[in-house]
C-alpha atoms as a PDB file:
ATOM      1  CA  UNK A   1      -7.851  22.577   9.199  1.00  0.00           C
ATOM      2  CA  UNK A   2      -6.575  19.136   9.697  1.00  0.00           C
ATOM      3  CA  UNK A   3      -5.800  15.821   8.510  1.00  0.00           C
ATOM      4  CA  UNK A   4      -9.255  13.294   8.872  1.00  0.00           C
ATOM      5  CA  UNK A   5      -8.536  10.517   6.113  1.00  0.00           C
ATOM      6  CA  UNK A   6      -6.366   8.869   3.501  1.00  0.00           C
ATOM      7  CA  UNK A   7      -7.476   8.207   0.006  1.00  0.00           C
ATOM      8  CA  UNK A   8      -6.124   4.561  -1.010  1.00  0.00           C
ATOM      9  CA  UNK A   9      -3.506   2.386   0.566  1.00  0.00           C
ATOM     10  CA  UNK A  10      -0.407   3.498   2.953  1.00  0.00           C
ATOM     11  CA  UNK A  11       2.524   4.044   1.407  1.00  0.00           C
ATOM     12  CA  UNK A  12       4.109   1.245   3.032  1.00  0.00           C
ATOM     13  CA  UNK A  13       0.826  -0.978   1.578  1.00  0.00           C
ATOM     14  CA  UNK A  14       2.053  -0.083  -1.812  1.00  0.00           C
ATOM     15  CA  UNK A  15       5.317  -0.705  -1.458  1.00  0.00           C
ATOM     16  CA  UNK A  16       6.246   3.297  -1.954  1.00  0.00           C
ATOM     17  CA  UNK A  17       8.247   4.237   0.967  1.00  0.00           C
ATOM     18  CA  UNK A  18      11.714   3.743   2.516  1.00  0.00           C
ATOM     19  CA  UNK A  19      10.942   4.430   6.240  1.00  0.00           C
ATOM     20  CA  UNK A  20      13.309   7.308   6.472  1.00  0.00           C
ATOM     21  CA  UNK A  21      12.095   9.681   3.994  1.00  0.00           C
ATOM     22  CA  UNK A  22       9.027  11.156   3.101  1.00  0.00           C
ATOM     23  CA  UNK A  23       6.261   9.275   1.398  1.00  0.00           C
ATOM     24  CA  UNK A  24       4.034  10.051  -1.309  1.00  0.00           C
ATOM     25  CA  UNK A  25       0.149  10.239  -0.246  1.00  0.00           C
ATOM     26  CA  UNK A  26      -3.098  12.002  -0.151  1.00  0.00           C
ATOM     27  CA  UNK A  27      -5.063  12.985   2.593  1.00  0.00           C
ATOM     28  CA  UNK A  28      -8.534  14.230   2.973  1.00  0.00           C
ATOM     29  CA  UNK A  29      -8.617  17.197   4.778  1.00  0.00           C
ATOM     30  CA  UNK A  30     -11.239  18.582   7.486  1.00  0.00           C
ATOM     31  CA  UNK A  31     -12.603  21.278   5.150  1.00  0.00           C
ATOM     32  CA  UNK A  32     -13.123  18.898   2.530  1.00  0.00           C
ATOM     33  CA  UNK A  33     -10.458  19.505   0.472  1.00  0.00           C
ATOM     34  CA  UNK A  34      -7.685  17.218  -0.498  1.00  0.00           C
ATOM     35  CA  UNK A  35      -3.671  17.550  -0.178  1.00  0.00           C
ATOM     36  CA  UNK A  36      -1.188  15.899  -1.834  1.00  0.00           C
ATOM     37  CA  UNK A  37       2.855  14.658  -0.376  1.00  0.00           C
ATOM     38  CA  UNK A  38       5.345  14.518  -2.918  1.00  0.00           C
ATOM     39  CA  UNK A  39       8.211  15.557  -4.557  1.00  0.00           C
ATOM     40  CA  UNK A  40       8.587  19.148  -5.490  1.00  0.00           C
ATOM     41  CA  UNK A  41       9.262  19.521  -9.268  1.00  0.00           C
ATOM     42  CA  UNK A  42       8.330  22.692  -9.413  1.00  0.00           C
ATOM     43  CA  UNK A  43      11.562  24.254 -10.986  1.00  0.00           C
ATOM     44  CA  UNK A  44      12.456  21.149 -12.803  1.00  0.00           C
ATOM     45  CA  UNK A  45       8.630  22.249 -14.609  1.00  0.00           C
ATOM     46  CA  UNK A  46       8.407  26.248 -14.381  1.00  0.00           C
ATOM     47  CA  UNK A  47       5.673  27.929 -13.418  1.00  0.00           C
ATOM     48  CA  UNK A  48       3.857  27.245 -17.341  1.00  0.00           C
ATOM     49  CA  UNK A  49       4.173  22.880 -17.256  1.00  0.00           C
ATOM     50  CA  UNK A  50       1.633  22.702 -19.979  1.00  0.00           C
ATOM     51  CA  UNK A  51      -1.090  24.837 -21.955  1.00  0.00           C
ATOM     52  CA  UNK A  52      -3.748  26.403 -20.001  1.00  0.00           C
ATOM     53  CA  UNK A  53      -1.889  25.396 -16.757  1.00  0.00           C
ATOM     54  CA  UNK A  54      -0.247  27.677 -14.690  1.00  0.00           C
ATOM     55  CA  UNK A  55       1.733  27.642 -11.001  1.00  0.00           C
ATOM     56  CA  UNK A  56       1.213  30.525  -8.999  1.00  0.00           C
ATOM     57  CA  UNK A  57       3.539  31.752  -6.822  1.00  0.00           C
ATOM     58  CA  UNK A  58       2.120  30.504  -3.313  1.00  0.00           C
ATOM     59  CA  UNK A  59       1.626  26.679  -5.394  1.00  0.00           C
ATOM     60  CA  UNK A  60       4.166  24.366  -6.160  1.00  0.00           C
ATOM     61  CA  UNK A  61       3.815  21.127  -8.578  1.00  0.00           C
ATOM     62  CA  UNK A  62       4.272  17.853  -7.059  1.00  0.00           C
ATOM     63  CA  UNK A  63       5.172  14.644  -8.474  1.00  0.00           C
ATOM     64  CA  UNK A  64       3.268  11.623  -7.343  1.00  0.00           C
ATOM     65  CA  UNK A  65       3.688   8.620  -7.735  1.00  0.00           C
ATOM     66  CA  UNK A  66       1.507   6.154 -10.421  1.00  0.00           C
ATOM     67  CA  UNK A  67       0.875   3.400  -7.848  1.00  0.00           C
ATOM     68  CA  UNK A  68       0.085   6.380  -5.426  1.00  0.00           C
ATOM     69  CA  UNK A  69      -2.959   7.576  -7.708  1.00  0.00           C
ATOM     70  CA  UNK A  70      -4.244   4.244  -8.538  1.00  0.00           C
ATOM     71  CA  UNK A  71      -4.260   3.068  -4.904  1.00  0.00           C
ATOM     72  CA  UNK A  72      -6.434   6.221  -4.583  1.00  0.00           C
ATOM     73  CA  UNK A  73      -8.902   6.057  -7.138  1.00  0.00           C
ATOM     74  CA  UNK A  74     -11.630   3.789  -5.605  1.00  0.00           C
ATOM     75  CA  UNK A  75     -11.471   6.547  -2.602  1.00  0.00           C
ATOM     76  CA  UNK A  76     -12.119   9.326  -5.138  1.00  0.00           C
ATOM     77  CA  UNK A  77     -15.764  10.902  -4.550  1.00  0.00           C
ATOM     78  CA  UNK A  78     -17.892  11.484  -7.890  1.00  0.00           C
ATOM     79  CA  UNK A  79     -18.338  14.588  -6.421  1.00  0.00           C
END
């Protein structure tokens, strides 16, 4: 598995980076499956964030960016 794609603008684009740390983003993957960089806010959330949701113990809940999402939704497949 491997990185093949971006969905929306760089981070640098949108104005969401600071060149010396990490920036939020989302790749397409080679499989066809997506992945996600951002914060980890998984014990600021627990493992329960909201009804019917749940975080397993090999998952972790990341906080992205708005500007990060919106960039990406014209990249989002229908299917």
């Amino acid at each position: 598995m491997k990185v093949i794609g971006r969905l929306g603008r760089t981070p640098a684009e949108r104005g969401d980076t600071t060149s010396t740390t990490g920036s939020p983003d989302i790749l397409t993957l080679s499989d066809g499956a997506f992945t996600v960089i951002g914060v980890d806010i998984t014990e600021e959330l627990g493992p329960d964030p909201w009804k019917d949701a749940r975080c397993a113990p090999n998952e972790r809940i990341v906080r992205v960016t708005r500007t990060t999402l919106i960039a990406a939704k014209n990249d989002i497949p229908d299917e």
